[in-house]
N, C-alpha and C. Protein backbone atom coordinates (compact mmCIF):
# COMPACT_ATOMS: atom_id res chain seq x y z
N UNK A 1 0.82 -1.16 0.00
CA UNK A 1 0.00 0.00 0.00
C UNK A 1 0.89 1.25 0.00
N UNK A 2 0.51 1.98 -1.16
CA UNK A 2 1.37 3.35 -1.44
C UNK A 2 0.59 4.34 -0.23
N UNK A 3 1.48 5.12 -0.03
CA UNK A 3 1.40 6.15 1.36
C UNK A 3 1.03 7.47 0.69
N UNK A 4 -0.20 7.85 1.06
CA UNK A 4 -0.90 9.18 -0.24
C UNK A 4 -0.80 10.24 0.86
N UNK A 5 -0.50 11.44 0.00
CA UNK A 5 -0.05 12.84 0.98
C UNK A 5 -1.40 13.47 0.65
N UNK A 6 -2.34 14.02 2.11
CA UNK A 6 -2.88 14.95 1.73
C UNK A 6 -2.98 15.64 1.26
N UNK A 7 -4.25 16.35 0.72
CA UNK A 7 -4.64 17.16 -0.15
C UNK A 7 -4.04 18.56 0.01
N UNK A 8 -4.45 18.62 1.70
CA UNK A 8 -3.84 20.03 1.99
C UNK A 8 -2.17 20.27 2.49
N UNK A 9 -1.75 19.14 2.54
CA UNK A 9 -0.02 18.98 2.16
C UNK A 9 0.80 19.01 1.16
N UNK A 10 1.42 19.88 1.15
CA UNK A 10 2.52 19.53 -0.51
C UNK A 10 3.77 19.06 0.03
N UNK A 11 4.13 18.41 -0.41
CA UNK A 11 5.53 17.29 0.16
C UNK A 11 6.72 18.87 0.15
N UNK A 12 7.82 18.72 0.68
CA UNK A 12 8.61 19.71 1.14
C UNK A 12 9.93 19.52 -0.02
N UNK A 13 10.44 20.28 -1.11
CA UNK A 13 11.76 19.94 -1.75
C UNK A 13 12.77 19.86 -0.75
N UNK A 14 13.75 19.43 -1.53
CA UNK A 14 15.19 19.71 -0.74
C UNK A 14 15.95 21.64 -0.44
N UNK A 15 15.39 22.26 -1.93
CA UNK A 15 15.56 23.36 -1.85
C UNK A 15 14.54 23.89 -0.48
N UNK A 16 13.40 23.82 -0.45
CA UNK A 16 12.80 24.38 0.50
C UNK A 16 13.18 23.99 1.88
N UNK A 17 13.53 22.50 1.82
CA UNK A 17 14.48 21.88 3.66
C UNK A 17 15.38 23.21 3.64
N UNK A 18 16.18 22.89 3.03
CA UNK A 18 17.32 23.75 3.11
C UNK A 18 17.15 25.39 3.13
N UNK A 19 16.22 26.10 2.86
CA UNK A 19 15.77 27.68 3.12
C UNK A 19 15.02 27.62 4.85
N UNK A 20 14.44 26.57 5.03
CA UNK A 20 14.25 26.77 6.33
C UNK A 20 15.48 26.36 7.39
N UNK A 21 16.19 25.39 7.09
CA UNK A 21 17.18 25.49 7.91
C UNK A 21 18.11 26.79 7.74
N UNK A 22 17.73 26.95 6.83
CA UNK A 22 19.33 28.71 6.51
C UNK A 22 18.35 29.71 7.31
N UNK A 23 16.94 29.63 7.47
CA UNK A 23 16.04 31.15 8.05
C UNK A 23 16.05 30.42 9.56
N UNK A 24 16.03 29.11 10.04
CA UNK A 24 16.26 28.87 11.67
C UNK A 24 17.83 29.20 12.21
N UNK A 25 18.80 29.09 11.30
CA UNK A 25 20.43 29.44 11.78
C UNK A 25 20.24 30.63 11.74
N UNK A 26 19.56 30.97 11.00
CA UNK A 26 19.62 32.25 11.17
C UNK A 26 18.92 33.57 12.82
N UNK A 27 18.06 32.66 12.43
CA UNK A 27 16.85 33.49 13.60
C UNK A 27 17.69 32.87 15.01
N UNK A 28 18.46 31.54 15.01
CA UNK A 28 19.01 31.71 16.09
C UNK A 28 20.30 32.42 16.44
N UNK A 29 21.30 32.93 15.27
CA UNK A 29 22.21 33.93 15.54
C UNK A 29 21.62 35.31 15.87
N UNK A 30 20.36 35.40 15.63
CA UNK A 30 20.24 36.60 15.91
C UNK A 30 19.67 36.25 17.50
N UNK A 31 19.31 35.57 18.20
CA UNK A 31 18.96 35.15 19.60
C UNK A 31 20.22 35.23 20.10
N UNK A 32 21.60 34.72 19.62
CA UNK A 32 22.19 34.65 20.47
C UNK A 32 23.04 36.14 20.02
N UNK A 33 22.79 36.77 19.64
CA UNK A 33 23.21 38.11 19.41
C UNK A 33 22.68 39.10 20.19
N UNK A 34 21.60 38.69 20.49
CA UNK A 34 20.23 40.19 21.42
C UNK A 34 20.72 39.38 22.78
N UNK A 35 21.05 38.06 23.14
CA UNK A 35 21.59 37.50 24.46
C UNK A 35 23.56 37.91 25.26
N UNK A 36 24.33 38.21 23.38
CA UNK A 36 24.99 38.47 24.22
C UNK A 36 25.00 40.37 24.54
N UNK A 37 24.34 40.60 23.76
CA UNK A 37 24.21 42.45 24.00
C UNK A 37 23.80 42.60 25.10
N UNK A 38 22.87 41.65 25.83
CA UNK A 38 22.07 41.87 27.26
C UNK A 38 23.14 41.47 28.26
N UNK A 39 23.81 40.51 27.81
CA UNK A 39 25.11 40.18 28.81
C UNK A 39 26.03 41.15 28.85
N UNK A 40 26.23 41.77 27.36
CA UNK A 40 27.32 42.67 27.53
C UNK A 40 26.81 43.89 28.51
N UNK A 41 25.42 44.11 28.39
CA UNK A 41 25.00 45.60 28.87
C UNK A 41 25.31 45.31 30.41
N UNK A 42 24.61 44.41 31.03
CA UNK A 42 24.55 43.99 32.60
C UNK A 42 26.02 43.84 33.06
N UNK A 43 27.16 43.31 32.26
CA UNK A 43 28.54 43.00 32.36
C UNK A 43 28.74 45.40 32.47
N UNK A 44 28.64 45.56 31.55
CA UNK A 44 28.85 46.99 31.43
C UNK A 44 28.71 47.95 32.78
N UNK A 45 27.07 47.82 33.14
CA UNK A 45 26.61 48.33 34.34
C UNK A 45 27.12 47.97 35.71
N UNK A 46 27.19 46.57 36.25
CA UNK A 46 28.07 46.30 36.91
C UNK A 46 29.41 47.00 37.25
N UNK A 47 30.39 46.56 35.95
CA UNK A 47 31.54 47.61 36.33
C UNK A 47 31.44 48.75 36.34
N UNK A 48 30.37 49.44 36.33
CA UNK A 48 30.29 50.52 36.49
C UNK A 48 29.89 51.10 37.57
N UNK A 49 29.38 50.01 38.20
CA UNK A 49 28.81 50.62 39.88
C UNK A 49 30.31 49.99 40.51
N UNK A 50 30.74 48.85 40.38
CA UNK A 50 31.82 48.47 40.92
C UNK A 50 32.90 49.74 40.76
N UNK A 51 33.05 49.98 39.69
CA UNK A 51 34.33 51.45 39.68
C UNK A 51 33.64 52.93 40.68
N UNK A 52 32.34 53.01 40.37
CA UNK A 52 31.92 54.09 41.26
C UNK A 52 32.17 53.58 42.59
N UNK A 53 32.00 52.85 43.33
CA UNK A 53 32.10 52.12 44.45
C UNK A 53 33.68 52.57 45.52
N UNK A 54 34.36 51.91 44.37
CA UNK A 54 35.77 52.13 44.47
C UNK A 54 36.43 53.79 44.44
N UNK A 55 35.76 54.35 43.90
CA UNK A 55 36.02 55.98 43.78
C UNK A 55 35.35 56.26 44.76
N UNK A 56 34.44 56.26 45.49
CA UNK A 56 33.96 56.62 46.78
C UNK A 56 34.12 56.02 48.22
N UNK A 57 34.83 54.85 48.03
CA UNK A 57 35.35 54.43 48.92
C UNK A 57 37.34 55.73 49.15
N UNK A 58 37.82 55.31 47.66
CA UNK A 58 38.98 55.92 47.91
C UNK A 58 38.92 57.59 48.71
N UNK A 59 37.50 58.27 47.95
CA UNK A 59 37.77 59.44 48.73
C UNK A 59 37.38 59.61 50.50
N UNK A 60 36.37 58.51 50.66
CA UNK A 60 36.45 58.91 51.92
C UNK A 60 37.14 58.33 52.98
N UNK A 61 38.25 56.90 52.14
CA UNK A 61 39.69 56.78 53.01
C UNK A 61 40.42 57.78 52.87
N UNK A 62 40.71 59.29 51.70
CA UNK A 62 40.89 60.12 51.97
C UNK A 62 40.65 61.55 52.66
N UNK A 63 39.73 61.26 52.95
CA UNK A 63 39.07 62.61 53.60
C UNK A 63 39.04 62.13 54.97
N UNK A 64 39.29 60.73 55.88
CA UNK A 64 39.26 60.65 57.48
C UNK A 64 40.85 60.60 57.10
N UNK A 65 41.64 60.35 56.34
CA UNK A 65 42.73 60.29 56.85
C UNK A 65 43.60 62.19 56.75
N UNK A 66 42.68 62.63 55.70
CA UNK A 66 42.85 64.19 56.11
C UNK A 66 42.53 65.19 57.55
N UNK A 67 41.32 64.19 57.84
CA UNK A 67 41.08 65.01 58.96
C UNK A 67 42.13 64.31 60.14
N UNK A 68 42.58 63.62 60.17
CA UNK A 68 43.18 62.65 61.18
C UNK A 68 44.45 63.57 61.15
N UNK A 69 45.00 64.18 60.05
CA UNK A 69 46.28 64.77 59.55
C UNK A 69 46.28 66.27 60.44
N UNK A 70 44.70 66.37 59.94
CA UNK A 70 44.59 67.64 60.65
C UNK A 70 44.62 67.65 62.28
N UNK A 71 44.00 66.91 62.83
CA UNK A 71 44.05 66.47 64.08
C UNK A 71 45.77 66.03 64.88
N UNK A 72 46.23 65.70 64.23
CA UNK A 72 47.67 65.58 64.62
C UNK A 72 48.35 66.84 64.51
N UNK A 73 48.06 68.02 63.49
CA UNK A 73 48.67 68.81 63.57
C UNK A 73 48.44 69.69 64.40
N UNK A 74 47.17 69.78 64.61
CA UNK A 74 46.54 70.67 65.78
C UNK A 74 47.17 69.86 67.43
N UNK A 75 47.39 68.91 67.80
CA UNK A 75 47.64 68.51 68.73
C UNK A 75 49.16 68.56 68.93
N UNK A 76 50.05 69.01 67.88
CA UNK A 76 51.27 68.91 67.70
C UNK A 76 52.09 70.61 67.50
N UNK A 77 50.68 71.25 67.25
CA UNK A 77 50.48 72.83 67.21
C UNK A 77 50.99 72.88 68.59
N UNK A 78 49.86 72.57 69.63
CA UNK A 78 49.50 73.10 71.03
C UNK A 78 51.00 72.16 72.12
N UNK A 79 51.45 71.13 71.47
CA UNK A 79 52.67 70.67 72.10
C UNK A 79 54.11 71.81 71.55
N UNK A 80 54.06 72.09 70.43
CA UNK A 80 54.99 73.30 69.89
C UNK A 80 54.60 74.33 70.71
N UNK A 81 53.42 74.94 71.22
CA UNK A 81 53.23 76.19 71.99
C UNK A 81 53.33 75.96 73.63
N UNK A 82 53.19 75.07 73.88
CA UNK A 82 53.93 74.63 75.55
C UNK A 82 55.11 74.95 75.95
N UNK A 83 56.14 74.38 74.54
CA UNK A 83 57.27 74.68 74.68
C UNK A 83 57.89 76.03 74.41
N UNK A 84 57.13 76.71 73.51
CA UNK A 84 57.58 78.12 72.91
C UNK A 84 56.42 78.95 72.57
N UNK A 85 55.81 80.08 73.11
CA UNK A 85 54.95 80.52 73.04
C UNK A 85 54.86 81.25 71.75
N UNK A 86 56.11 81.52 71.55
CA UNK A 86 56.43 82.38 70.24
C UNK A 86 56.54 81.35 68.87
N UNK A 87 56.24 80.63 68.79
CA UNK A 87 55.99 79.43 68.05
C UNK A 87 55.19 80.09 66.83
N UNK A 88 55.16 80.79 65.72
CA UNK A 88 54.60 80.81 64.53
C UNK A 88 53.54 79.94 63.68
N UNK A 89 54.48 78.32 63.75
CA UNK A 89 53.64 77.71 62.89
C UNK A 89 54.18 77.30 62.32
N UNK A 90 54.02 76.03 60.95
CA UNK A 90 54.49 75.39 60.19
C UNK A 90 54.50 74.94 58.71
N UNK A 91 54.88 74.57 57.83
CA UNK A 91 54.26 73.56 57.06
C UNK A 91 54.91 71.97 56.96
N UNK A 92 54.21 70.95 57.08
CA UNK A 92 54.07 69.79 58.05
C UNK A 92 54.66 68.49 56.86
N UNK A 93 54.83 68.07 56.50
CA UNK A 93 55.11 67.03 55.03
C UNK A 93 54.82 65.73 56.46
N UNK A 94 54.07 64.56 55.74
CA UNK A 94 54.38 63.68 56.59
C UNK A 94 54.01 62.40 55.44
N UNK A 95 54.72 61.75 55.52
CA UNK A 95 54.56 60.37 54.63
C UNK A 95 53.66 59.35 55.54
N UNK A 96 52.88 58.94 54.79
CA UNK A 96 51.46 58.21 55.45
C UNK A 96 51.76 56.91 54.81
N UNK A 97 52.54 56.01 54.46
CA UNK A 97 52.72 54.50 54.12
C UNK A 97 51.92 54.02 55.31
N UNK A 98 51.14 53.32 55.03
CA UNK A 98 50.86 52.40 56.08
C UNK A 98 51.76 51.18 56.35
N UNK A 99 52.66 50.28 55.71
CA UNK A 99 53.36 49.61 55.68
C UNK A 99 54.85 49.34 54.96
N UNK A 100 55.45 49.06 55.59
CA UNK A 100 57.40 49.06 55.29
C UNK A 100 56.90 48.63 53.81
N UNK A 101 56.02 47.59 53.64
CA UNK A 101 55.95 47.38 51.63
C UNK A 101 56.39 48.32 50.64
N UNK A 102 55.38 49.28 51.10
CA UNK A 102 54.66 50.38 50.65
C UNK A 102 55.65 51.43 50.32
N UNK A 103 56.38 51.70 50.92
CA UNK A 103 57.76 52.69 50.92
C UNK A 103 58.87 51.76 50.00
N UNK A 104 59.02 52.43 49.00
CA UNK A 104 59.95 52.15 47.82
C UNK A 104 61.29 52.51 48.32
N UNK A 105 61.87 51.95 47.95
CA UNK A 105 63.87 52.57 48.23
C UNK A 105 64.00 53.72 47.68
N UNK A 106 63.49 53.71 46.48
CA UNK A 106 63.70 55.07 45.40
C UNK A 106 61.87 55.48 44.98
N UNK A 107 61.64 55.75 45.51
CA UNK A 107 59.88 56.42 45.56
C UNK A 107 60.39 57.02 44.04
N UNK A 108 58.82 56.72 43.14
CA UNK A 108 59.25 57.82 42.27
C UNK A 108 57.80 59.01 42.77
N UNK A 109 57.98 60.51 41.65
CA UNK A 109 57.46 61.38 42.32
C UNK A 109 55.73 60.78 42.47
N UNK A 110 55.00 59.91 41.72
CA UNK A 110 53.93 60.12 41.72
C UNK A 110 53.06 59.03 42.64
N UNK A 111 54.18 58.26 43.56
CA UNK A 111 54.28 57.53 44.63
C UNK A 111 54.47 58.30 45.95
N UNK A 112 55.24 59.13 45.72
CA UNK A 112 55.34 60.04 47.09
C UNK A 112 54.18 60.38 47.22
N UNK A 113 53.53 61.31 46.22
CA UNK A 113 52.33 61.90 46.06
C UNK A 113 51.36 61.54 47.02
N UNK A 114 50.56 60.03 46.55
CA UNK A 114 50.06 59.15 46.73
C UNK A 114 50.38 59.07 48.26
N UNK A 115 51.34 59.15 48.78
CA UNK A 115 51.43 58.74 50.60
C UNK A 115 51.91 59.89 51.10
N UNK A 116 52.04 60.97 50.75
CA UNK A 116 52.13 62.53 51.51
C UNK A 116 50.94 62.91 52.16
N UNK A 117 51.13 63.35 53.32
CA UNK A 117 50.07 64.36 53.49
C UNK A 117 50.74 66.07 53.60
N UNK A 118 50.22 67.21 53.75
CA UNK A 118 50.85 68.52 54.11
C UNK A 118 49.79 69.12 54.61
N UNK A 119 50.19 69.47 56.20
CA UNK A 119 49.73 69.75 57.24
C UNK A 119 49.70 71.30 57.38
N UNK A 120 49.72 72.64 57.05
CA UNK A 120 49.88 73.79 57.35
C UNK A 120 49.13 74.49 58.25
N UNK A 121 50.34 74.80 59.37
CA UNK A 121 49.47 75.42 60.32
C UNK A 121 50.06 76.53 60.77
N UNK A 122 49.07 77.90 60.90
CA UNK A 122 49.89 79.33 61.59
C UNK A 122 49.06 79.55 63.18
N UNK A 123 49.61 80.06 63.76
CA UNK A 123 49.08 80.66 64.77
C UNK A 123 49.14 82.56 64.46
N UNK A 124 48.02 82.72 65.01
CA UNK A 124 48.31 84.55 65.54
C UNK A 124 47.71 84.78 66.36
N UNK A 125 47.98 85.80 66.90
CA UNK A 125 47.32 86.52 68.10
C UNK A 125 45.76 87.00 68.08
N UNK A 126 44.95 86.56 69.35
CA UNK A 126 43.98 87.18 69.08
C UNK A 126 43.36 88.81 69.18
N UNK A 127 42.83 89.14 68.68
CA UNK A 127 42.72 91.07 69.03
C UNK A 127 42.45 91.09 70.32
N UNK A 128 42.54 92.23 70.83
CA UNK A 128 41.98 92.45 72.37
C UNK A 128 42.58 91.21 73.28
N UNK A 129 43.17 89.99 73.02
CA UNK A 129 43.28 88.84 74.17
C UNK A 129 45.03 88.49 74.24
N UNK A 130 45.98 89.01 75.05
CA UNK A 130 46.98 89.04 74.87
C UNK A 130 47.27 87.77 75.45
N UNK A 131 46.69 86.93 76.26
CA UNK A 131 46.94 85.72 76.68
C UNK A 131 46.26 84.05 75.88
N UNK A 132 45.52 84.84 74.08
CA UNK A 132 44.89 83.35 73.47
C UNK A 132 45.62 84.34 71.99
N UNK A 133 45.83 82.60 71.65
CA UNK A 133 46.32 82.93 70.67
C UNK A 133 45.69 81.52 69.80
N UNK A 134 45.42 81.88 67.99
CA UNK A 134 44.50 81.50 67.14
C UNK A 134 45.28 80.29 66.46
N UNK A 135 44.85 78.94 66.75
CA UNK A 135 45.56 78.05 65.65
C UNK A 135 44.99 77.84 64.84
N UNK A 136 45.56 77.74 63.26
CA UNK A 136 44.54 77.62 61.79
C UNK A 136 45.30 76.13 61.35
N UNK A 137 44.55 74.93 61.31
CA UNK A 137 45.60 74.16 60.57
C UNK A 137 44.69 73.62 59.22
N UNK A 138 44.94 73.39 57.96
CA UNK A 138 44.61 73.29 56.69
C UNK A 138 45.33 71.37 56.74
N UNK A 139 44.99 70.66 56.05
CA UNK A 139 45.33 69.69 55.91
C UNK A 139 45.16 68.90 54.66
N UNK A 140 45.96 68.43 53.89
CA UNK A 140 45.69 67.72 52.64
C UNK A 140 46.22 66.56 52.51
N UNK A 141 45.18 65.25 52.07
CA UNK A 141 45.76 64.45 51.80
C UNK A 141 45.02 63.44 50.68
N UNK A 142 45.75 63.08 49.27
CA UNK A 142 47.27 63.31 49.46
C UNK A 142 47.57 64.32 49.03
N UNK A 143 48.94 64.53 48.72
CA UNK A 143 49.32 65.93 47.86
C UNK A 143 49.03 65.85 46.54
N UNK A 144 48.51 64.53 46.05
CA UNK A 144 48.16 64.50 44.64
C UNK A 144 47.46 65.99 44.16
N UNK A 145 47.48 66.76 43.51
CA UNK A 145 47.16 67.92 42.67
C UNK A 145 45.51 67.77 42.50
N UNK A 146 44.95 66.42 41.74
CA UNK A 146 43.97 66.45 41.75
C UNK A 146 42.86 65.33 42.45
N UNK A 147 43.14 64.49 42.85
CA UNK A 147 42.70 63.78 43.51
C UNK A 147 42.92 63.49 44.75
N UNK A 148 42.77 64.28 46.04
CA UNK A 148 42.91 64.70 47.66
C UNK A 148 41.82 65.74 48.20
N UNK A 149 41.86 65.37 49.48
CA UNK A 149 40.83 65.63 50.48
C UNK A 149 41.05 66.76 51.25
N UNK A 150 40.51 67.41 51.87
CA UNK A 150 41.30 68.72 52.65
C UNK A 150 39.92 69.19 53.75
N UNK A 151 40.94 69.08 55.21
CA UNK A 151 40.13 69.46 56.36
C UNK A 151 40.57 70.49 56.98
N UNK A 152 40.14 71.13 57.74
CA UNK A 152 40.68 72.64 58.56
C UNK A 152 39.79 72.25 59.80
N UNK A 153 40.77 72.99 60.89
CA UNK A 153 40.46 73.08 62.14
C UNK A 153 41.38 74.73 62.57
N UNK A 154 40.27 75.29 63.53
CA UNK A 154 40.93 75.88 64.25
C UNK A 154 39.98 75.90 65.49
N UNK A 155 41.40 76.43 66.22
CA UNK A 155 40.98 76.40 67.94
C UNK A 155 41.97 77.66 68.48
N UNK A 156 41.46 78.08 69.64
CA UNK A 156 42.08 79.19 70.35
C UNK A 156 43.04 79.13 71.78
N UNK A 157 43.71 79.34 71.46
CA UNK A 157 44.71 78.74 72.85
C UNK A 157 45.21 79.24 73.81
N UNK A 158 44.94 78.90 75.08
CA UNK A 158 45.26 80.06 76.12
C UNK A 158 46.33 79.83 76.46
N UNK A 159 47.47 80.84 76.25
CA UNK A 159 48.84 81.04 77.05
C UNK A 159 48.62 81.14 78.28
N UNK A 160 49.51 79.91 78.85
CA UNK A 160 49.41 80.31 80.44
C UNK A 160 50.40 81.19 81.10
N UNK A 161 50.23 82.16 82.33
CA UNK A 161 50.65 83.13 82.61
C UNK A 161 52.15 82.77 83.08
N UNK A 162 52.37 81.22 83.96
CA UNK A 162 53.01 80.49 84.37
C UNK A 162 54.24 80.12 83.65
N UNK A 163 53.70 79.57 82.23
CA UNK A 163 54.59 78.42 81.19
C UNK A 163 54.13 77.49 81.56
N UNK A 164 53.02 77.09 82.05
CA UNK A 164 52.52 75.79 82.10
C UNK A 164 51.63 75.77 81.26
N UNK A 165 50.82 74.43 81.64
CA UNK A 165 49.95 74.05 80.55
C UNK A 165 48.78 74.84 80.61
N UNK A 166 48.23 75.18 79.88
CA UNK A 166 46.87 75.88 79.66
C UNK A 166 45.51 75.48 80.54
């Protein structure tokens, strides 16, 4: 018994197999084309919060370690004025390595940078108060040019009449 193709079937050529397999390779390169653009985009965004992340972390390990700079200098102000009342003031360089690693034999300049801080601090007299006198200290860290943090403190300091401590 011969095997009869419906009426509403037309048997399939080889040319026509073959146009549908070339329009399914096809329709699936383009699936995996719109799959990897969605990977690439999410891959994209990611590093992009990951790098913002990292830039806001770095500044505000720079900005407590500015104020910390500043805080040492101010406390290092008022130990300079114990000893000498006539004490002016400074400007402060202090290398902030956290670890012996970290400090190169031969630093080059844009490594120093990177672990400097500069502390500047003046004192003057206050008007009318011949016994307080004004500490200003400015603090930057690092000295990098464009990427550093900067805190200020001032406080007023009473000369004691003695030479003792305030």
């Amino acid at each position: 018994m011969k095997h009869k193709t419906p009426r509403h079937c037309t048997p399939i050529t080889p040319t026509q197999s073959r146009e549908r397999a070339t329009r399914r390779r096809a329709a699936a390169m383009m699936m995996a084309l719109v799959v990897l653009l969605v990977v690439g985009l999410i891959s994209g965004l990611a590093l992009q919060a990951i790098l913002q992340s990292h830039r806001h972390t770095r500044e505000e390990q720079q900005r407590v370690q500015a104020e910390l700079l500043a805080d040492a200098a101010l406390s290092r102000a008022q130990a300079m004025l114990r000893k000498d009342t006539a004490w002016q003031g400074e400007s402060w360089s202090v290398n902030l390595a956290s670890s012996p690693a970290e400090i190169d034999i031969a630093p080059t300049a844009a490594q120093d940078l990177k672990s400097t801080g500069l502390a500047e601090t003046h004192v003057d007299k206050v008007a009318g108060e011949s016994s307080h006198l004004r500490i200003s200290v400015t603090a930057i860290y690092p000295s990098d040019p464009v990427h550093r943090a900067q805190a200020r403190r001032e406080v007023t300091y009473t000369v004691s009449p003695r030479g003792g401590k305030p």
